[in-house]
PDB file of N, CA and C in Angstrom:
ATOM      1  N   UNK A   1     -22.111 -31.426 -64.164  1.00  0.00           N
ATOM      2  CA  UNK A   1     -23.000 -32.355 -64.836  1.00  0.00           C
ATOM      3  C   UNK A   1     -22.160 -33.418 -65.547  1.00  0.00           C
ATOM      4  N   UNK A   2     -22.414 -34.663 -64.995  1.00  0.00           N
ATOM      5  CA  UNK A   2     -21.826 -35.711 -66.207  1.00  0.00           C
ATOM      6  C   UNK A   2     -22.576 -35.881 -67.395  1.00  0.00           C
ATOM      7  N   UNK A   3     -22.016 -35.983 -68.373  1.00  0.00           N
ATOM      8  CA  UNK A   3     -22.153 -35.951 -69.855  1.00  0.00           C
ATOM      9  C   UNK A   3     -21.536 -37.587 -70.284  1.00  0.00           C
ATOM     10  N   UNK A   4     -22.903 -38.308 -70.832  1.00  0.00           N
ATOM     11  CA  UNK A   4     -22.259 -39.513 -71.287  1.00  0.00           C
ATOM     12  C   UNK A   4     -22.342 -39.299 -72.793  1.00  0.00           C
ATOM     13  N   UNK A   5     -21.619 -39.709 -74.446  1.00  0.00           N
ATOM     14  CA  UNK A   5     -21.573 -39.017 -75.188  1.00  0.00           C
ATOM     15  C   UNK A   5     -22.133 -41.184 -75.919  1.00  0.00           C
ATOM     16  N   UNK A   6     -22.946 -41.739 -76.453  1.00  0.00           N
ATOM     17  CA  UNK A   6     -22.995 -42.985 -77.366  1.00  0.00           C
ATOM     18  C   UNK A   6     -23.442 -42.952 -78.631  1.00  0.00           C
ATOM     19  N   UNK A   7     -22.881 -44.190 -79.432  1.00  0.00           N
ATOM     20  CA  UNK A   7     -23.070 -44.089 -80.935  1.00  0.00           C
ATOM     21  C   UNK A   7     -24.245 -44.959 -80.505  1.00  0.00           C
ATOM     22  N   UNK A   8     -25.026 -44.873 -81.164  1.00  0.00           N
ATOM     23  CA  UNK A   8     -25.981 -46.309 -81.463  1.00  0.00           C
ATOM     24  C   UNK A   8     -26.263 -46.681 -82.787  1.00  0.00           C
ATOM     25  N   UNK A   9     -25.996 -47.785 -83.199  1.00  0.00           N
ATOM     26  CA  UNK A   9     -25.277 -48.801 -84.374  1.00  0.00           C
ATOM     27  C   UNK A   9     -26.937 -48.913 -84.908  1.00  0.00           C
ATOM     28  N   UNK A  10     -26.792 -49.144 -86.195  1.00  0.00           N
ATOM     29  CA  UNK A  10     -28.557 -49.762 -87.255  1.00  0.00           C
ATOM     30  C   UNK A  10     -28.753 -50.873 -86.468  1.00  0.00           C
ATOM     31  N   UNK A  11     -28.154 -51.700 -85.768  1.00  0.00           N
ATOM     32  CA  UNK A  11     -28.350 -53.234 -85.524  1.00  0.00           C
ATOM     33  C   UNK A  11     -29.060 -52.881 -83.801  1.00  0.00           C
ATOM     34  N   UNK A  12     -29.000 -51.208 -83.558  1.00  0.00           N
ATOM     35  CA  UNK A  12     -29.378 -51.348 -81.630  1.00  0.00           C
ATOM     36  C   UNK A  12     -28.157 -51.359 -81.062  1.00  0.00           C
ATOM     37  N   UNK A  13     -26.898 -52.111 -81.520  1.00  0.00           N
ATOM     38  CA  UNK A  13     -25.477 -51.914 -80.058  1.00  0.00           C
ATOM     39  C   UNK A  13     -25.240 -50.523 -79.995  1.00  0.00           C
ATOM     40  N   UNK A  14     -24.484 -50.473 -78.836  1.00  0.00           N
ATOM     41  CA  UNK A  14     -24.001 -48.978 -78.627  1.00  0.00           C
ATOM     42  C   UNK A  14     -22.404 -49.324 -78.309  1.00  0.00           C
ATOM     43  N   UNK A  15     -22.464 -48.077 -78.084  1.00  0.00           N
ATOM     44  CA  UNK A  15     -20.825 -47.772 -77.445  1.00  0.00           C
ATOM     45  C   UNK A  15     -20.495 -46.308 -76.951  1.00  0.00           C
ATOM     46  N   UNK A  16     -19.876 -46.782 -75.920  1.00  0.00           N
ATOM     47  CA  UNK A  16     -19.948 -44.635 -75.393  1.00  0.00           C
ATOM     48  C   UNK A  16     -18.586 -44.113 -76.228  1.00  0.00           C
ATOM     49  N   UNK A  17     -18.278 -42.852 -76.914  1.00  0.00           N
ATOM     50  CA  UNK A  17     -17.332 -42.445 -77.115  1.00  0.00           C
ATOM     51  C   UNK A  17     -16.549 -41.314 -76.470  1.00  0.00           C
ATOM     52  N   UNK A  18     -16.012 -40.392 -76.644  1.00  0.00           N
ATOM     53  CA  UNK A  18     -15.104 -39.308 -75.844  1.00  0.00           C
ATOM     54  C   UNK A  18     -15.444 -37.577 -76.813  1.00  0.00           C
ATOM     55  N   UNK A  19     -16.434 -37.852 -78.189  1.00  0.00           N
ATOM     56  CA  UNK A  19     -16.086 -36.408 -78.668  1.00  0.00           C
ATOM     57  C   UNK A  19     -17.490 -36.385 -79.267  1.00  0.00           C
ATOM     58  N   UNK A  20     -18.307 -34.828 -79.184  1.00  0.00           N
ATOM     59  CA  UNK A  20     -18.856 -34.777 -80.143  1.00  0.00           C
ATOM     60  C   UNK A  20     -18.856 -35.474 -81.311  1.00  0.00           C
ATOM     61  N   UNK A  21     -19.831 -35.167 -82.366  1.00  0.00           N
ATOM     62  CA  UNK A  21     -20.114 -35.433 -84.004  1.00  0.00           C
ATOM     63  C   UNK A  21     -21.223 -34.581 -84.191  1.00  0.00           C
ATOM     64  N   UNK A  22     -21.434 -34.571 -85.664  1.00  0.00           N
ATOM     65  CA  UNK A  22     -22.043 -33.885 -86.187  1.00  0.00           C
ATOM     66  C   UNK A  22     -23.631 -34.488 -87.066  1.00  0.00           C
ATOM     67  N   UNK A  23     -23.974 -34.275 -87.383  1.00  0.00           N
ATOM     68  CA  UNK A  23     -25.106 -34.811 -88.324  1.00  0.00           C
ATOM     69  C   UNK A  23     -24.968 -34.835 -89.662  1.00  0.00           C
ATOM     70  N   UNK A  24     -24.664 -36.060 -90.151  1.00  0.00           N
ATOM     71  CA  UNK A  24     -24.512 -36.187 -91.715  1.00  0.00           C
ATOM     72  C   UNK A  24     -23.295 -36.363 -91.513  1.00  0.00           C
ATOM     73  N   UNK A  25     -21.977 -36.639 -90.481  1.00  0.00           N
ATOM     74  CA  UNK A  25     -20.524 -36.679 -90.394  1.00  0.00           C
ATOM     75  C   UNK A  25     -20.410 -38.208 -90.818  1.00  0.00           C
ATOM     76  N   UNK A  26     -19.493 -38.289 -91.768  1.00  0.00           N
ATOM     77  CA  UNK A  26     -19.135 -39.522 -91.654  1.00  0.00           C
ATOM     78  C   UNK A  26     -18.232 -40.060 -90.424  1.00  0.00           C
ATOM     79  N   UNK A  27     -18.141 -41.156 -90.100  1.00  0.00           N
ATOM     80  CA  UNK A  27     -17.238 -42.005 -89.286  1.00  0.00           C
ATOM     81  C   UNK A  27     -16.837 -43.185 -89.460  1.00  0.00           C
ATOM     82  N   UNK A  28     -15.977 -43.920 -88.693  1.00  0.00           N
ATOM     83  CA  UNK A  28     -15.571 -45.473 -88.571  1.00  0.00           C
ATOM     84  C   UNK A  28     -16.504 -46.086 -87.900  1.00  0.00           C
ATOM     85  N   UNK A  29     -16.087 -47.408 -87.571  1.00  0.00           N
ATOM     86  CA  UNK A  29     -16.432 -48.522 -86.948  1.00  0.00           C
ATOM     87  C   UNK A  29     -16.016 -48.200 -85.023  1.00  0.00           C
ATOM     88  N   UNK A  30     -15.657 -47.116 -85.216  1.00  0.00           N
ATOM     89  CA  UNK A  30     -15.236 -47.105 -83.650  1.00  0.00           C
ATOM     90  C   UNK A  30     -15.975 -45.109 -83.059  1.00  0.00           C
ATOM     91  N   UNK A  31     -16.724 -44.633 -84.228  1.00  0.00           N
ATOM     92  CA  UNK A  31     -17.079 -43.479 -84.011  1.00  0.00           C
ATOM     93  C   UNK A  31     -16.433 -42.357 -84.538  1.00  0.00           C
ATOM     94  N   UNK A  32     -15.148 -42.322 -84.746  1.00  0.00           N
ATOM     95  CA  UNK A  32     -14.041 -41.160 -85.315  1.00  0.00           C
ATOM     96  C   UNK A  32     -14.687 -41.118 -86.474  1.00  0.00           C
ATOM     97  N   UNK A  33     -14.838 -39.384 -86.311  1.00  0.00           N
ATOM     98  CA  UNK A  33     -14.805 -38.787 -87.481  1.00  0.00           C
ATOM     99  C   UNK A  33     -13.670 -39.268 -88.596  1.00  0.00           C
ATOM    100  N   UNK A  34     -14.147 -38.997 -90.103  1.00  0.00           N
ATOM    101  CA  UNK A  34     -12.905 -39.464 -91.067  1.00  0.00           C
ATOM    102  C   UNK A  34     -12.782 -38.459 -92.043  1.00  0.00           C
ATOM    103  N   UNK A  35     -11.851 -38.365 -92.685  1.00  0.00           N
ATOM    104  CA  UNK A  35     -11.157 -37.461 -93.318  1.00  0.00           C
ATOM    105  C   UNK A  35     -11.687 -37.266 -94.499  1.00  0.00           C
ATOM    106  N   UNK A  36     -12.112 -36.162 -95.500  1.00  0.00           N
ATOM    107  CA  UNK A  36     -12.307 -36.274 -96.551  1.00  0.00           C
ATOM    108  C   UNK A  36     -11.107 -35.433 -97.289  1.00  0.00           C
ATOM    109  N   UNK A  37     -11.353 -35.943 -98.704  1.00  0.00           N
ATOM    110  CA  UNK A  37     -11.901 -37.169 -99.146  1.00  0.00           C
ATOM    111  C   UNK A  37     -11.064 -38.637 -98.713  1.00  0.00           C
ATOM    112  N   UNK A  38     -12.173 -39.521 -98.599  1.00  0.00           N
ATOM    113  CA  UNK A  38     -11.989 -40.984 -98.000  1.00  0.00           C
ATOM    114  C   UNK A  38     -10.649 -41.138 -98.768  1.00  0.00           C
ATOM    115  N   UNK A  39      -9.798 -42.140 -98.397  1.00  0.00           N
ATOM    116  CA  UNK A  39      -8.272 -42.626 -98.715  1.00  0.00           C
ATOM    117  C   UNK A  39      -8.987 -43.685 -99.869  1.00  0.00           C
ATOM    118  N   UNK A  40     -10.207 -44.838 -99.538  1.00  0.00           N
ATOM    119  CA  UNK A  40     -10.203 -45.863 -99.970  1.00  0.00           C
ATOM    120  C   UNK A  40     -11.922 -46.260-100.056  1.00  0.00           C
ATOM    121  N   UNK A  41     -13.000 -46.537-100.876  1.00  0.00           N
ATOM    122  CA  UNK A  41     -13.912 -46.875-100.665  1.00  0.00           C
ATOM    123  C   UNK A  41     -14.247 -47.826-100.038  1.00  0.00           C
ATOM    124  N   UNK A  42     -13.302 -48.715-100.045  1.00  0.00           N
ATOM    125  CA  UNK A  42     -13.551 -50.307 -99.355  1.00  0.00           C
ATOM    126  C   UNK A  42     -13.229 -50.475 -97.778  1.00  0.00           C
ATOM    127  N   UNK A  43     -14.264 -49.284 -97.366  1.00  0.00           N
ATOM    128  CA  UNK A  43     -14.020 -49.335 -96.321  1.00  0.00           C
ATOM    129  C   UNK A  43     -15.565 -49.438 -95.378  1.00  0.00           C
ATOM    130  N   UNK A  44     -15.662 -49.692 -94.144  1.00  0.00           N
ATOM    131  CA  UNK A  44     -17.701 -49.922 -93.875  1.00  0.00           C
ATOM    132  C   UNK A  44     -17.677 -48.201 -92.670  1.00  0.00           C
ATOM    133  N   UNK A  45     -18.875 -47.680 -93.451  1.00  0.00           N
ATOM    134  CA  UNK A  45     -18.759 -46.091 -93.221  1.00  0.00           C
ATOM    135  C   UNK A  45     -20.091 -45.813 -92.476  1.00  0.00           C
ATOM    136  N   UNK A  46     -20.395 -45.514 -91.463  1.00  0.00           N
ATOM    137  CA  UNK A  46     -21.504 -44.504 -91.293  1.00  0.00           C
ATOM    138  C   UNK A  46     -21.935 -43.408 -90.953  1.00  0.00           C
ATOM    139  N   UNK A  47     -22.945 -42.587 -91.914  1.00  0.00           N
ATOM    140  CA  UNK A  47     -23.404 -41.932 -90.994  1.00  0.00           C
ATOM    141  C   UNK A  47     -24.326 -40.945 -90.354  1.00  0.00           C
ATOM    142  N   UNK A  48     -23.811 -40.001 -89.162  1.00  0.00           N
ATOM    143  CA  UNK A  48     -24.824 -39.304 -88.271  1.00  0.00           C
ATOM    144  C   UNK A  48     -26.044 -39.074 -88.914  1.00  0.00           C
ATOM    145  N   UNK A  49     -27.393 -39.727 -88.370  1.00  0.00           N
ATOM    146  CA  UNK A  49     -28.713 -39.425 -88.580  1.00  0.00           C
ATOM    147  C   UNK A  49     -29.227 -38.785 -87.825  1.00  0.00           C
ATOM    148  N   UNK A  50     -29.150 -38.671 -86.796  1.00  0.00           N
ATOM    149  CA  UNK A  50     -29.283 -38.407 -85.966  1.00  0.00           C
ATOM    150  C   UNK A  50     -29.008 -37.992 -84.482  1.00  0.00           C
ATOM    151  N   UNK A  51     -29.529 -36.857 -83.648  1.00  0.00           N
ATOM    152  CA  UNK A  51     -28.784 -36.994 -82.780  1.00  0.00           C
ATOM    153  C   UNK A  51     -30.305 -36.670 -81.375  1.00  0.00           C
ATOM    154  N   UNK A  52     -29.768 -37.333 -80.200  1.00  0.00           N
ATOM    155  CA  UNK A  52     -31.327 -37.286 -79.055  1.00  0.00           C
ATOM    156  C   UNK A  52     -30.364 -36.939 -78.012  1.00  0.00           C
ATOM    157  N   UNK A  53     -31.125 -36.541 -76.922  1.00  0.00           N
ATOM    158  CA  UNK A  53     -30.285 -36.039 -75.429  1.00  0.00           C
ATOM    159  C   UNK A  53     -31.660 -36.574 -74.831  1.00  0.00           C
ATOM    160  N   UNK A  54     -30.858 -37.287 -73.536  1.00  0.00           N
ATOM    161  CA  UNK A  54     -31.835 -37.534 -72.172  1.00  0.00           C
ATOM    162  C   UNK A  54     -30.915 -37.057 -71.392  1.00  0.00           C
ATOM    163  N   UNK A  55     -32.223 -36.380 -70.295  1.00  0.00           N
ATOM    164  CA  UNK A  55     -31.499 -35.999 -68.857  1.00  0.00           C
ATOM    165  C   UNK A  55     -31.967 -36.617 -67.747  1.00  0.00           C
ATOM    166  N   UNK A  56     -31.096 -37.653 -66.885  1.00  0.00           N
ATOM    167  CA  UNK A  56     -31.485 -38.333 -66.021  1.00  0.00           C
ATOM    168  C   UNK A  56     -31.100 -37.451 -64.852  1.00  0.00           C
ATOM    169  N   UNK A  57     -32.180 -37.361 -63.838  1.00  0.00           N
ATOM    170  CA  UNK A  57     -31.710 -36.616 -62.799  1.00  0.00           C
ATOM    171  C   UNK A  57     -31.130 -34.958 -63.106  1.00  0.00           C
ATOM    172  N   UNK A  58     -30.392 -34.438 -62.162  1.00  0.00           N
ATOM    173  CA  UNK A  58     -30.155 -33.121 -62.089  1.00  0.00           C
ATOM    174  C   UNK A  58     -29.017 -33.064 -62.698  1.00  0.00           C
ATOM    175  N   UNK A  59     -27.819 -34.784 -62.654  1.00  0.00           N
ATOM    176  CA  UNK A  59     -26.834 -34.160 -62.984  1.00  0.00           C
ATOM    177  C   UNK A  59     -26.046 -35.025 -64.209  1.00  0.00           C
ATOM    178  N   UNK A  60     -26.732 -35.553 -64.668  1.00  0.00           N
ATOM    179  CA  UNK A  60     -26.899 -36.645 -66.169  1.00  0.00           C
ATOM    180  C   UNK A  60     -27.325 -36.419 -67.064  1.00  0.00           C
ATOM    181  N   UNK A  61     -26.569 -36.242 -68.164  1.00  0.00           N
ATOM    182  CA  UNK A  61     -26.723 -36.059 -69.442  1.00  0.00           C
ATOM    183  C   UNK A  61     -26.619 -37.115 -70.417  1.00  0.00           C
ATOM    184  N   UNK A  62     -27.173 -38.007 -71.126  1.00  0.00           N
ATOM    185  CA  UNK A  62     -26.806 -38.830 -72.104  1.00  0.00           C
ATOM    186  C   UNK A  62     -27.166 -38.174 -73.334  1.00  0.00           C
ATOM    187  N   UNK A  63     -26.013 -38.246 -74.549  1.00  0.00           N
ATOM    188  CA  UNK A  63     -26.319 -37.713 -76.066  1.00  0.00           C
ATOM    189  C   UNK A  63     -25.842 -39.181 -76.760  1.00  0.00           C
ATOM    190  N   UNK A  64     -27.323 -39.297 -77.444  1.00  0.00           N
ATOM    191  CA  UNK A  64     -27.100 -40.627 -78.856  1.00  0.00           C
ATOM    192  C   UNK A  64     -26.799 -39.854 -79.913  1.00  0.00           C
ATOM    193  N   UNK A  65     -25.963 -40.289 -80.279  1.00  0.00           N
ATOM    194  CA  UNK A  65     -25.724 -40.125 -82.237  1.00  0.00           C
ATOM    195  C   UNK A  65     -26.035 -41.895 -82.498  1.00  0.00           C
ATOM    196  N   UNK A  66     -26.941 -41.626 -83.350  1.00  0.00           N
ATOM    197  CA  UNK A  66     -27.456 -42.580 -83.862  1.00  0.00           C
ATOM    198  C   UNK A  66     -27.253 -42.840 -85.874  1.00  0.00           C
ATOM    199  N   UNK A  67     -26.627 -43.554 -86.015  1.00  0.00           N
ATOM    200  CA  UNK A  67     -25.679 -44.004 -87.040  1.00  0.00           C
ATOM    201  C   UNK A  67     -26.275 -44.814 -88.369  1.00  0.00           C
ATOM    202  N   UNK A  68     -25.969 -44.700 -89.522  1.00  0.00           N
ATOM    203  CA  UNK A  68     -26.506 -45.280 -90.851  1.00  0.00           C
ATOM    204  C   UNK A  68     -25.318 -45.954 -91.021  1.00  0.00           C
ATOM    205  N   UNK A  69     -25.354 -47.001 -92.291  1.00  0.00           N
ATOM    206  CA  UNK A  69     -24.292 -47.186 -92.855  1.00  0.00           C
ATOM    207  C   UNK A  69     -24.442 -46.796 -94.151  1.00  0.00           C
ATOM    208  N   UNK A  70     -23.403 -46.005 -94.414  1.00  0.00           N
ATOM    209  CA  UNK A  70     -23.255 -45.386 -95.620  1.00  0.00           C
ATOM    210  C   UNK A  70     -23.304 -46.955 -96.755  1.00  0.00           C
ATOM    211  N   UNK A  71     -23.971 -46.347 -97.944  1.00  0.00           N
ATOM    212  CA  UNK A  71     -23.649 -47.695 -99.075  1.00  0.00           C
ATOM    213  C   UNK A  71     -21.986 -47.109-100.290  1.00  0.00           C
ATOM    214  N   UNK A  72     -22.052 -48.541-100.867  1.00  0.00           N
ATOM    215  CA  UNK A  72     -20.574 -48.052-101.722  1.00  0.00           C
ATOM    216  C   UNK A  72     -21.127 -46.987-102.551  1.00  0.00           C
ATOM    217  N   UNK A  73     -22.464 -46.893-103.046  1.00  0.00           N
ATOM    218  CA  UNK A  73     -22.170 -45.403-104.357  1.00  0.00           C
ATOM    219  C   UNK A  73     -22.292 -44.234-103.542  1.00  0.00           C
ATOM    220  N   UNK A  74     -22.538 -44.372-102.265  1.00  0.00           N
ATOM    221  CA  UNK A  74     -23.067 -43.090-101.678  1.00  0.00           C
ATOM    222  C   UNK A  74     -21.556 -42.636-101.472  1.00  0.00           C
ATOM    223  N   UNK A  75     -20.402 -43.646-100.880  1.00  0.00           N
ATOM    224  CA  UNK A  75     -19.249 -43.139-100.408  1.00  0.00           C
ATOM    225  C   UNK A  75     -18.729 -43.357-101.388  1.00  0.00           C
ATOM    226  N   UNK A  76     -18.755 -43.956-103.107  1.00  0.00           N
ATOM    227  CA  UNK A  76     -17.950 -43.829-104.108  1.00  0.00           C
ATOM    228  C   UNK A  76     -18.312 -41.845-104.419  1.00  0.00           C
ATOM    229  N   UNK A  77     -19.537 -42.049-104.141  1.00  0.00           N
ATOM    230  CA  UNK A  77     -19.570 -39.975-104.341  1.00  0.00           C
ATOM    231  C   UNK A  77     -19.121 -39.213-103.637  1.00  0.00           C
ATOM    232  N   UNK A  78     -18.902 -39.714-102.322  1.00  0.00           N
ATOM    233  CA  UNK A  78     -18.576 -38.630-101.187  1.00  0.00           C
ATOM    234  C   UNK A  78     -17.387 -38.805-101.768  1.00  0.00           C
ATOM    235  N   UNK A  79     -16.710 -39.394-101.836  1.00  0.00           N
ATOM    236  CA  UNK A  79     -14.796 -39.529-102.399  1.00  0.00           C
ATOM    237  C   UNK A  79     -14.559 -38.799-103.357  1.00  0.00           C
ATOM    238  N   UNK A  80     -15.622 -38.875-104.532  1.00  0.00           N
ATOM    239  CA  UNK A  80     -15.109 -37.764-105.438  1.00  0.00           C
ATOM    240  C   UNK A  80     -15.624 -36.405-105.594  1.00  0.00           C
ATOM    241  N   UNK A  81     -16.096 -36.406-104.985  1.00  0.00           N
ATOM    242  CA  UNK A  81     -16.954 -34.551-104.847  1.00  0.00           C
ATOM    243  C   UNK A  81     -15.874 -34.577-103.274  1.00  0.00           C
ATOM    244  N   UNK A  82     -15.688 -34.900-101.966  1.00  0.00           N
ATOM    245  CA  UNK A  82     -15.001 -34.337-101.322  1.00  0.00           C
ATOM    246  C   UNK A  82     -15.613 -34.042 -99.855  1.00  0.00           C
ATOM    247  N   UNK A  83     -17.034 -34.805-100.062  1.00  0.00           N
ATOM    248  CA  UNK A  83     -18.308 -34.370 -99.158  1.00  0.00           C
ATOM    249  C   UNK A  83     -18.460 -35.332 -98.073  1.00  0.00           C
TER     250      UNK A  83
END
């Protein structure tokens, strides 16, 4: 079975990536998971709201993670609690 794995952005773009995620995971601008606690707040964060699977055909899989953008107090808290 092919497995296509895409973020889909608040704005509608997508992008296919290469790894799982999680729900409620933070990430970058390119999908990677990120490290807690964050290095730096000033950075543009979102994340996992969600996640949907379609199956096209017998041997197609598509999975959306579908993406928030975190705001600065939400990730000024995640930085200091560790979350």
């Amino acid at each position: 079975m092919v497995r296509t794995i895409t973020i889909v952005y608040p704005e509608g773009d997508t992008r296919e990536i290469e790894h799982d995620l999680r729900v409620n995971q933070l990430v970058d601008l390119n999908g990677n998971p990120l490290p807690l606690p964050l290095p730096a707040v000033r950075m543009i964060v979102y994340r996992v709201w969600k996640v949907s699977t379609q199956t096209t055909g017998r041997h197609e899989e598509n999975v959306f993670y579908h993406l928030e953008l975190v705001t600065r107090p939400e990730l000024e808290s995640a930085a200091a609690r560790g979350e």
